[in-house]
PDB file of N, CA and C in Angstrom:
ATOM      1  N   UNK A   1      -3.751 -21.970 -30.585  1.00  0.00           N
ATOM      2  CA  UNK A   1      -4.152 -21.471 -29.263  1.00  0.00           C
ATOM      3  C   UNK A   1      -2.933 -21.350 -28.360  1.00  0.00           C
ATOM      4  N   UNK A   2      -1.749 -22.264 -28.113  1.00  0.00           N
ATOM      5  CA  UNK A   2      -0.687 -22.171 -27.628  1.00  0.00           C
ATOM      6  C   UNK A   2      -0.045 -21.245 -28.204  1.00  0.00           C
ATOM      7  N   UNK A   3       0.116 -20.778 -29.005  1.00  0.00           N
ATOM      8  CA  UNK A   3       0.831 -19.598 -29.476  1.00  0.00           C
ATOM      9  C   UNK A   3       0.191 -18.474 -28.949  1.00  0.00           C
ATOM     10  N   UNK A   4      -1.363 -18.327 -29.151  1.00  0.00           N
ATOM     11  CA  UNK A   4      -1.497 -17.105 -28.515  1.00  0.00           C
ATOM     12  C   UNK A   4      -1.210 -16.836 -27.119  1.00  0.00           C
ATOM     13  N   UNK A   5      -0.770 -18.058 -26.134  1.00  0.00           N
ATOM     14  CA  UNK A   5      -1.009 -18.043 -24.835  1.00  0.00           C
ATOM     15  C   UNK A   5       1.206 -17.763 -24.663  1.00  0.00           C
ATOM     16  N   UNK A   6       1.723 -17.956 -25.802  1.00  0.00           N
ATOM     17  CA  UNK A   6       2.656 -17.960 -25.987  1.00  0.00           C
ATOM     18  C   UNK A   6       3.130 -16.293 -26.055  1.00  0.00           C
ATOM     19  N   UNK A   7       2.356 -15.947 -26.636  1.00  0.00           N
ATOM     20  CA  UNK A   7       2.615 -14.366 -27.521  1.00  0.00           C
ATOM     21  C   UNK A   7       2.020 -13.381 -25.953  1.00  0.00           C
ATOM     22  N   UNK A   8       0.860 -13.894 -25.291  1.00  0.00           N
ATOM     23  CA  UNK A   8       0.721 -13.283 -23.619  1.00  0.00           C
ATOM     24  C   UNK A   8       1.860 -13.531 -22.790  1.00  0.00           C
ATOM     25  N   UNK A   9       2.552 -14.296 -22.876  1.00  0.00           N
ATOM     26  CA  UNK A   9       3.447 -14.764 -21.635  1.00  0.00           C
ATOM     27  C   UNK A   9       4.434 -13.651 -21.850  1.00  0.00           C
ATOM     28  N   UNK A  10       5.154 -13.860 -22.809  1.00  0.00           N
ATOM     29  CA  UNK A  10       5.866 -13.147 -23.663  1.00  0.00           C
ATOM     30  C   UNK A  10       5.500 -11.714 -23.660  1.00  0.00           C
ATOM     31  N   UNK A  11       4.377 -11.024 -23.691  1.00  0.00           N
ATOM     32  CA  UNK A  11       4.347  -9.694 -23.541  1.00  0.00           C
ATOM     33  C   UNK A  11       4.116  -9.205 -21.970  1.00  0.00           C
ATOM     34  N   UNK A  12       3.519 -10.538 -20.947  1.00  0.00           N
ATOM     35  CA  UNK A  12       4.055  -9.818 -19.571  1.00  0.00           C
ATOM     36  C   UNK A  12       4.930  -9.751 -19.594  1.00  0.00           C
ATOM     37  N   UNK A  13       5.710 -10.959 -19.583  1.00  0.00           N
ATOM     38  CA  UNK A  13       7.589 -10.980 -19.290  1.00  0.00           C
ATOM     39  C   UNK A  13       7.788  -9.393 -19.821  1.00  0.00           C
ATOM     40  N   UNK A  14       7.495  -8.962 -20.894  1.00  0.00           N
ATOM     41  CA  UNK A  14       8.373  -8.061 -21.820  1.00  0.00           C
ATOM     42  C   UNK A  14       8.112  -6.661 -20.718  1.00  0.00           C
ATOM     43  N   UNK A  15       6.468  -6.339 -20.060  1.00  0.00           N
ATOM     44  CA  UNK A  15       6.383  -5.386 -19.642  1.00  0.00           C
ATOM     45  C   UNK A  15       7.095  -5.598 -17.989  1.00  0.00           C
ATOM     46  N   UNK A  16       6.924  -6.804 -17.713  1.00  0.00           N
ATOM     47  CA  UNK A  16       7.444  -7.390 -16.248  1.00  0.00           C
ATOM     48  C   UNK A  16       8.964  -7.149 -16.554  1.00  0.00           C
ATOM     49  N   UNK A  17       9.885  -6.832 -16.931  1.00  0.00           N
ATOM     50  CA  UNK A  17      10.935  -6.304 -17.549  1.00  0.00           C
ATOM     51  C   UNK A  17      11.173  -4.865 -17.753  1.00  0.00           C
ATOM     52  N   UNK A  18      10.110  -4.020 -17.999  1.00  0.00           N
ATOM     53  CA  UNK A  18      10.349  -2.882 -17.919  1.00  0.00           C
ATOM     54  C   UNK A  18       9.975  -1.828 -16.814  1.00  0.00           C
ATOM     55  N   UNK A  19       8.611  -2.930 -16.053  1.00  0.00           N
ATOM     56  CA  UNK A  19       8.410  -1.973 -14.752  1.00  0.00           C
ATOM     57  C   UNK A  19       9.698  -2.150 -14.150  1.00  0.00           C
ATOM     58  N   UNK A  20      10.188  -3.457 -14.085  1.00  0.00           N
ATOM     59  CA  UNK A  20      11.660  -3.738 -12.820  1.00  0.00           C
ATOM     60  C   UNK A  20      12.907  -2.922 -13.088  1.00  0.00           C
ATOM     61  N   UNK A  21      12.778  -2.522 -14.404  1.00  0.00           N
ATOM     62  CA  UNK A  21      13.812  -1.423 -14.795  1.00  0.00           C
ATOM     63  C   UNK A  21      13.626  -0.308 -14.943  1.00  0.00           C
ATOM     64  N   UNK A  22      12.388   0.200 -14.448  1.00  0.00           N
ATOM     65  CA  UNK A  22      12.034   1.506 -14.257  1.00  0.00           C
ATOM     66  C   UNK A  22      12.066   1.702 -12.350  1.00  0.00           C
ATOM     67  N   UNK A  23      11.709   0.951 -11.438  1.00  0.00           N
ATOM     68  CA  UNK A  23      11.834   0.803 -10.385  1.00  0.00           C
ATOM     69  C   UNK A  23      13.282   1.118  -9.658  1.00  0.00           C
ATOM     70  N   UNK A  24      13.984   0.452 -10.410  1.00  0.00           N
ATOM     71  CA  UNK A  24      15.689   0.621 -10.314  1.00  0.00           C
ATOM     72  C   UNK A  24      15.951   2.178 -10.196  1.00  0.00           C
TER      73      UNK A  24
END
């Protein structure tokens, strides 16, 4: 169960990473 909550965090960060570099 921690992994899956692991593998969510991990794919906001990933998109939270690409809106901020599309914003730029």
């Amino acid at each position: 169960m921690s992994l899956a909550v692991r593998g969510q965090r991990n794919a906001h960060d990933y998109l939270a990473s690409i809106l901020e570099y599309n914003q730029r």
